[in-house]
N, C-alpha and C. Protein backbone atom coordinates (compact mmCIF):
# COMPACT_ATOMS: atom_id res chain seq x y z
N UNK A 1 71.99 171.86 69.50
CA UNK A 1 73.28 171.23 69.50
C UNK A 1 74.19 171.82 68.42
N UNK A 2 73.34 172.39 67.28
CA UNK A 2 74.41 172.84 65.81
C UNK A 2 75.27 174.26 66.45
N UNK A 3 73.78 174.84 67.51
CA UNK A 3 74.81 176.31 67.99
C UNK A 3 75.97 175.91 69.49
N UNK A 4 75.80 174.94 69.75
CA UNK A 4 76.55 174.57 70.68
C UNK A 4 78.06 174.01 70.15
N UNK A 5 77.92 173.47 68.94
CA UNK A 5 79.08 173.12 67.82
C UNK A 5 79.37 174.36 67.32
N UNK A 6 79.03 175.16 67.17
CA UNK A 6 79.43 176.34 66.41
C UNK A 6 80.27 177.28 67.75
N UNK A 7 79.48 177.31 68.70
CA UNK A 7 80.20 178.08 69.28
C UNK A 7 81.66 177.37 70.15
N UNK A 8 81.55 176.09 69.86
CA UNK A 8 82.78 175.29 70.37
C UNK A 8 84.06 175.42 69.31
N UNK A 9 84.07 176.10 68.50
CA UNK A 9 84.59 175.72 66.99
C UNK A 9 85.79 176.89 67.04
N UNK A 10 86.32 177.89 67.91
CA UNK A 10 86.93 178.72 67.69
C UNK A 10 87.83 177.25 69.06
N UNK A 11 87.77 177.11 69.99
CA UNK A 11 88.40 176.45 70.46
C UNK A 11 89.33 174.75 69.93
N UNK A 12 87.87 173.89 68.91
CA UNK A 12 88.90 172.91 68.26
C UNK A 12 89.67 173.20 66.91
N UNK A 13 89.89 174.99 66.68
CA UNK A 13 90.16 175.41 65.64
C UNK A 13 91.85 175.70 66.13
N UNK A 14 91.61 176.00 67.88
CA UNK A 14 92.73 176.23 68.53
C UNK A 14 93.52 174.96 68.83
N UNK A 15 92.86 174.06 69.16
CA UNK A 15 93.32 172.39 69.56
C UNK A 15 93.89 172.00 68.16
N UNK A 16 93.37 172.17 66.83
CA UNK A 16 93.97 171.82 66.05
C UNK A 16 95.33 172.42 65.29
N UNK A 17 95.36 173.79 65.43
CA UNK A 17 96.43 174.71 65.34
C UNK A 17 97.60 173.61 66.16
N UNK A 18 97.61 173.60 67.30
CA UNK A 18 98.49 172.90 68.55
C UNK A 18 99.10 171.90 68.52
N UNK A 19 98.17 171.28 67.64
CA UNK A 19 98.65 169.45 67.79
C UNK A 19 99.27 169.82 66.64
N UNK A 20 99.74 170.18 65.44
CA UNK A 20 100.85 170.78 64.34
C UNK A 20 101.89 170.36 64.81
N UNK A 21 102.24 171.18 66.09
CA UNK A 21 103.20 171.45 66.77
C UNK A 21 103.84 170.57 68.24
N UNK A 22 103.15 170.54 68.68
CA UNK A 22 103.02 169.60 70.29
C UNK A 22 102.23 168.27 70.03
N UNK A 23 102.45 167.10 70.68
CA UNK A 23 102.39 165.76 71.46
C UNK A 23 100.71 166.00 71.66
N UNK A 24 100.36 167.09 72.81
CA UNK A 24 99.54 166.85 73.32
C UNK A 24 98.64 168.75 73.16
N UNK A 25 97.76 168.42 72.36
CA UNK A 25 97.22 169.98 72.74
C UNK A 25 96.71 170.41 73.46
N UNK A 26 95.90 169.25 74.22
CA UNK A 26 94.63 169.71 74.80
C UNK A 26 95.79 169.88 76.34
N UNK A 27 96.83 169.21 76.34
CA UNK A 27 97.28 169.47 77.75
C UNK A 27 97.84 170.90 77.85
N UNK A 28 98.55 171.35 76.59
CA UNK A 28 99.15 172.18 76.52
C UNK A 28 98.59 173.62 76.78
N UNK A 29 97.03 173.17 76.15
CA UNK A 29 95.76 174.26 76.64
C UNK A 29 95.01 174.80 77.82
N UNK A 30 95.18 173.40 78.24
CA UNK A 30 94.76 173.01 79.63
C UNK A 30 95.81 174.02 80.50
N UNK A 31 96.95 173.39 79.86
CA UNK A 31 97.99 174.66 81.25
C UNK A 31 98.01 176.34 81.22
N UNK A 32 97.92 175.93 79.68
CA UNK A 32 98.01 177.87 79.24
C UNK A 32 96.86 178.73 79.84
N UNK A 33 95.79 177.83 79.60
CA UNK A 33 94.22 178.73 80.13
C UNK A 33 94.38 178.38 81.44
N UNK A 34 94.87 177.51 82.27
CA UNK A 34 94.98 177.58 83.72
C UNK A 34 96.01 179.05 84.39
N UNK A 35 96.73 178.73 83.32
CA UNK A 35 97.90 179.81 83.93
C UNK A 35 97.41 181.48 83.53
N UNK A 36 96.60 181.66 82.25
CA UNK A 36 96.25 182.54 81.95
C UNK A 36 95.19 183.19 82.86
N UNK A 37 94.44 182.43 83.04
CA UNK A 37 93.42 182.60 84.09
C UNK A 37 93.96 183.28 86.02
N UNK A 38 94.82 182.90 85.92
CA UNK A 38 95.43 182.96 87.50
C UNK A 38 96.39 183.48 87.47
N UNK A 39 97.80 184.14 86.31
CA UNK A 39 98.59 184.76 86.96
C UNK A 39 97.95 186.03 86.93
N UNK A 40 97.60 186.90 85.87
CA UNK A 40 96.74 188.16 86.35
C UNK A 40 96.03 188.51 87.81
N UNK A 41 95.23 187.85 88.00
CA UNK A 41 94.86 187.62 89.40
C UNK A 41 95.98 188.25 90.41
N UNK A 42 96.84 187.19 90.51
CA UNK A 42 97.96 186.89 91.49
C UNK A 42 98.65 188.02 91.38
N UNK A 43 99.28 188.20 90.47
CA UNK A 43 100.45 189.36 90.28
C UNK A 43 99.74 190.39 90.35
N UNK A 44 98.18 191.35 89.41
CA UNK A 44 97.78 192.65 89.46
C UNK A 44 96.81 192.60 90.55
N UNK A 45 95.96 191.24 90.49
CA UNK A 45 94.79 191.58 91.27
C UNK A 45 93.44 191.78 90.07
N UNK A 46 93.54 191.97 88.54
CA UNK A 46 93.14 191.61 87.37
C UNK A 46 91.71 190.26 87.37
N UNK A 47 90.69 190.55 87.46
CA UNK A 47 90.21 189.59 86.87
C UNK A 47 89.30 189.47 85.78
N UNK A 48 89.82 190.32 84.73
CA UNK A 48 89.28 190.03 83.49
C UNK A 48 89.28 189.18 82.59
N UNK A 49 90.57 188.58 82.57
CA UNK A 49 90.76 187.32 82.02
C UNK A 49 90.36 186.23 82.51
N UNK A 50 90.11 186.35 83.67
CA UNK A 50 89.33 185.36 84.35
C UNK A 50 87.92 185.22 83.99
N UNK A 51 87.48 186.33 83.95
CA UNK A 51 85.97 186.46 83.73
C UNK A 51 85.39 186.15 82.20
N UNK A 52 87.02 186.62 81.14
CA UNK A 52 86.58 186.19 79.71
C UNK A 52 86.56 184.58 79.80
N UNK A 53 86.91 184.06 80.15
CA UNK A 53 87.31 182.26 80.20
C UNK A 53 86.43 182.08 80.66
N UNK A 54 85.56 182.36 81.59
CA UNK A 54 84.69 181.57 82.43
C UNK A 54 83.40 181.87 81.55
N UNK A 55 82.93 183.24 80.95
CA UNK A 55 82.02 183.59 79.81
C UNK A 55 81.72 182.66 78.61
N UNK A 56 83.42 182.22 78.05
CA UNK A 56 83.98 181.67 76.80
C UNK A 56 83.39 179.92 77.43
N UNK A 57 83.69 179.52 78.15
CA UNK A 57 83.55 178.34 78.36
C UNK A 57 82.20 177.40 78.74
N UNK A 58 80.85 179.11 79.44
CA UNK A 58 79.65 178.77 79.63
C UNK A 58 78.80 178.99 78.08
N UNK A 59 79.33 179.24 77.24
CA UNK A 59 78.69 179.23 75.61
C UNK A 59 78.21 178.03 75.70
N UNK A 60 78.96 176.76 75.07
CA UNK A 60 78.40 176.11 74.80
C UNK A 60 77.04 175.38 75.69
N UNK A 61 77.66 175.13 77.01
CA UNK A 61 76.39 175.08 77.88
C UNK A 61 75.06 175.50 78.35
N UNK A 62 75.51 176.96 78.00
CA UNK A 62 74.18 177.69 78.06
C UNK A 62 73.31 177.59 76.84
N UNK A 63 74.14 177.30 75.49
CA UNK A 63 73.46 176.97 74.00
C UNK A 63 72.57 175.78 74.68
N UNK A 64 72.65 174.92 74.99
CA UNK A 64 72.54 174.06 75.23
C UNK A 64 71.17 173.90 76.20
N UNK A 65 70.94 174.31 77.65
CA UNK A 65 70.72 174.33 78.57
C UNK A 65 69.58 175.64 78.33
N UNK A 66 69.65 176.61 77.58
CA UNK A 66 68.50 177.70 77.24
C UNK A 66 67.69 177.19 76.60
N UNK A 67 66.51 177.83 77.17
CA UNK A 67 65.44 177.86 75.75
C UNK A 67 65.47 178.54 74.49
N UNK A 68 66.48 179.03 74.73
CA UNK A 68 66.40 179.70 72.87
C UNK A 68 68.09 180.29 73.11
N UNK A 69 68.81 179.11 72.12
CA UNK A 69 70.28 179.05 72.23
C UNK A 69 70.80 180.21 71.87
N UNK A 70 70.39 181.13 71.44
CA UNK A 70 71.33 182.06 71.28
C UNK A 70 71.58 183.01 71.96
N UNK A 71 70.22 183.41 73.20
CA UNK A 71 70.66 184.05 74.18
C UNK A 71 71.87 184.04 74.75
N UNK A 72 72.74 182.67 74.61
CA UNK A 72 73.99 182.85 75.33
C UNK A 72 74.86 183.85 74.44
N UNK A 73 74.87 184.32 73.41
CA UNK A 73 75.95 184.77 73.04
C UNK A 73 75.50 186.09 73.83
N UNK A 74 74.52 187.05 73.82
CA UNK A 74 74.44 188.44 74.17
C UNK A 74 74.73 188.23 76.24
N UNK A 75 74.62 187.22 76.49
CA UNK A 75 75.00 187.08 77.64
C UNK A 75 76.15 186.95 78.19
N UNK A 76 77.25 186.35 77.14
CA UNK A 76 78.20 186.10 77.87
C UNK A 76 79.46 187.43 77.04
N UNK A 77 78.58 188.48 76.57
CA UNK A 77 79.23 189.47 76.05
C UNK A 77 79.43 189.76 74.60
N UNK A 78 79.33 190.62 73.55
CA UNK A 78 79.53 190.63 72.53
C UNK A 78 81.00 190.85 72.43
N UNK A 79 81.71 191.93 73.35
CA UNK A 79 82.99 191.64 72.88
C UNK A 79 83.87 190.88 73.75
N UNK A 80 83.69 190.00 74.48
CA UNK A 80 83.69 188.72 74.81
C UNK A 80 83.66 187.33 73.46
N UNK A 81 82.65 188.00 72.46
CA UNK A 81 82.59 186.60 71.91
C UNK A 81 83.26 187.20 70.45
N UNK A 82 83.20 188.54 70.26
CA UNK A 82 84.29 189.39 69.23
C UNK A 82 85.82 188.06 69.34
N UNK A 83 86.04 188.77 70.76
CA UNK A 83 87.44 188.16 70.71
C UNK A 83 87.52 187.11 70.68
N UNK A 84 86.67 185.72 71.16
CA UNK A 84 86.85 184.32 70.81
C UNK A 84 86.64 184.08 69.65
N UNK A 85 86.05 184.97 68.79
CA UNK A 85 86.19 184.44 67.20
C UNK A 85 87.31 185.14 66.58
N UNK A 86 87.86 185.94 66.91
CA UNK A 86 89.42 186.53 66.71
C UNK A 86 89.97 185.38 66.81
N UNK A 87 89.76 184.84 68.12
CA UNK A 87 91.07 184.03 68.27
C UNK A 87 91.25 182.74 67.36
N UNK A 88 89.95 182.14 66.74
CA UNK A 88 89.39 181.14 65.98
C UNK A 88 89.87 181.24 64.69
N UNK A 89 90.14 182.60 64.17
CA UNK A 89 90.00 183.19 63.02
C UNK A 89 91.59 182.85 62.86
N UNK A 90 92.10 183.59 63.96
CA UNK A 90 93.75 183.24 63.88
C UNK A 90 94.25 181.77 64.14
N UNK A 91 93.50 181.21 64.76
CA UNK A 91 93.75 179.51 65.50
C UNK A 91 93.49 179.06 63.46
N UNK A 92 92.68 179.13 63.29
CA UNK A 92 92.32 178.99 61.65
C UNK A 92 93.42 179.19 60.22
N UNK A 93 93.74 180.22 60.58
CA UNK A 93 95.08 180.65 59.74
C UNK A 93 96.21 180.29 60.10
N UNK A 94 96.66 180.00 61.71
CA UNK A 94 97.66 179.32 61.79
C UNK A 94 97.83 177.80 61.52
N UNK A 95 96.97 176.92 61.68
CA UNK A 95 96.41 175.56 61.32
C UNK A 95 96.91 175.36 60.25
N UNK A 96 96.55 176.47 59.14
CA UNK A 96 96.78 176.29 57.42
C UNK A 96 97.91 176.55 57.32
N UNK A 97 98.68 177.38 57.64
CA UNK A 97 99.91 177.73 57.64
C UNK A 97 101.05 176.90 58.36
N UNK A 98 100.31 175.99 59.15
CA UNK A 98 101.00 174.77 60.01
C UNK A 98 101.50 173.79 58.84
N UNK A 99 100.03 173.87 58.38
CA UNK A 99 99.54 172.42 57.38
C UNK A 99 100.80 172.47 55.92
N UNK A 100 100.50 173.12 55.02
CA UNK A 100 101.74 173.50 54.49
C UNK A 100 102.79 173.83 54.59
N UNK A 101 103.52 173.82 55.56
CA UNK A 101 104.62 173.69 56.36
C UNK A 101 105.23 171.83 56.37
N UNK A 102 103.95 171.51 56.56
CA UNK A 102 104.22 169.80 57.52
C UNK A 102 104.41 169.19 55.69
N UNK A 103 105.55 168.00 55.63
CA UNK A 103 105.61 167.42 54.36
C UNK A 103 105.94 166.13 54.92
């Protein structure tokens, strides 16, 4: 469960960045990764971004659901999971930079 929290943690790093700013984050996420996911598709024919989201989102489950949790990370890609901790890293620094901002 600790690697299933860990690997959830670049995402409520992103939910918390959001709510700074917006009412509602998780909706706001909800639309962006819907839309992110499907206009590539639609417009190039692209489904890489599709395929990173769907990778990014079986982490925690597969932590979970394996016999030995960490297989999911080499499974669902190393630079697959490069870039979700990029994005964590930055979801992280923008948060702080939210935070001192807000008075």
């Amino acid at each position: 469960m600790m690697v299933a929290g860990v690997l959830l943690l670049p995402l409520a790093l992103s939910a918390m960045a959001l709510s700074q700013k917006v009412n509602s984050p998780l909706l706001v996420m909800l639309i962006a990764i819907y839309a992110l996911r499907w206009m590539p598709i639609a417009m190039f024919g692209f489904y890489g971004i599709d395929q990173f989201f769907s990778d990014i989102f079986y982490l925690p489950l597969h932590a979970i659901l394996a016999a030995n949790p960490f297989s999911a990370i080499p499974q669902a890609g190393w630079f697959n999971v490069g870039i979700y901790t990029l994005i964590g890293i930055m979801a992280w620094f923008t948060s702080i930079k939210f935070s001192r901002t807000v008075s």
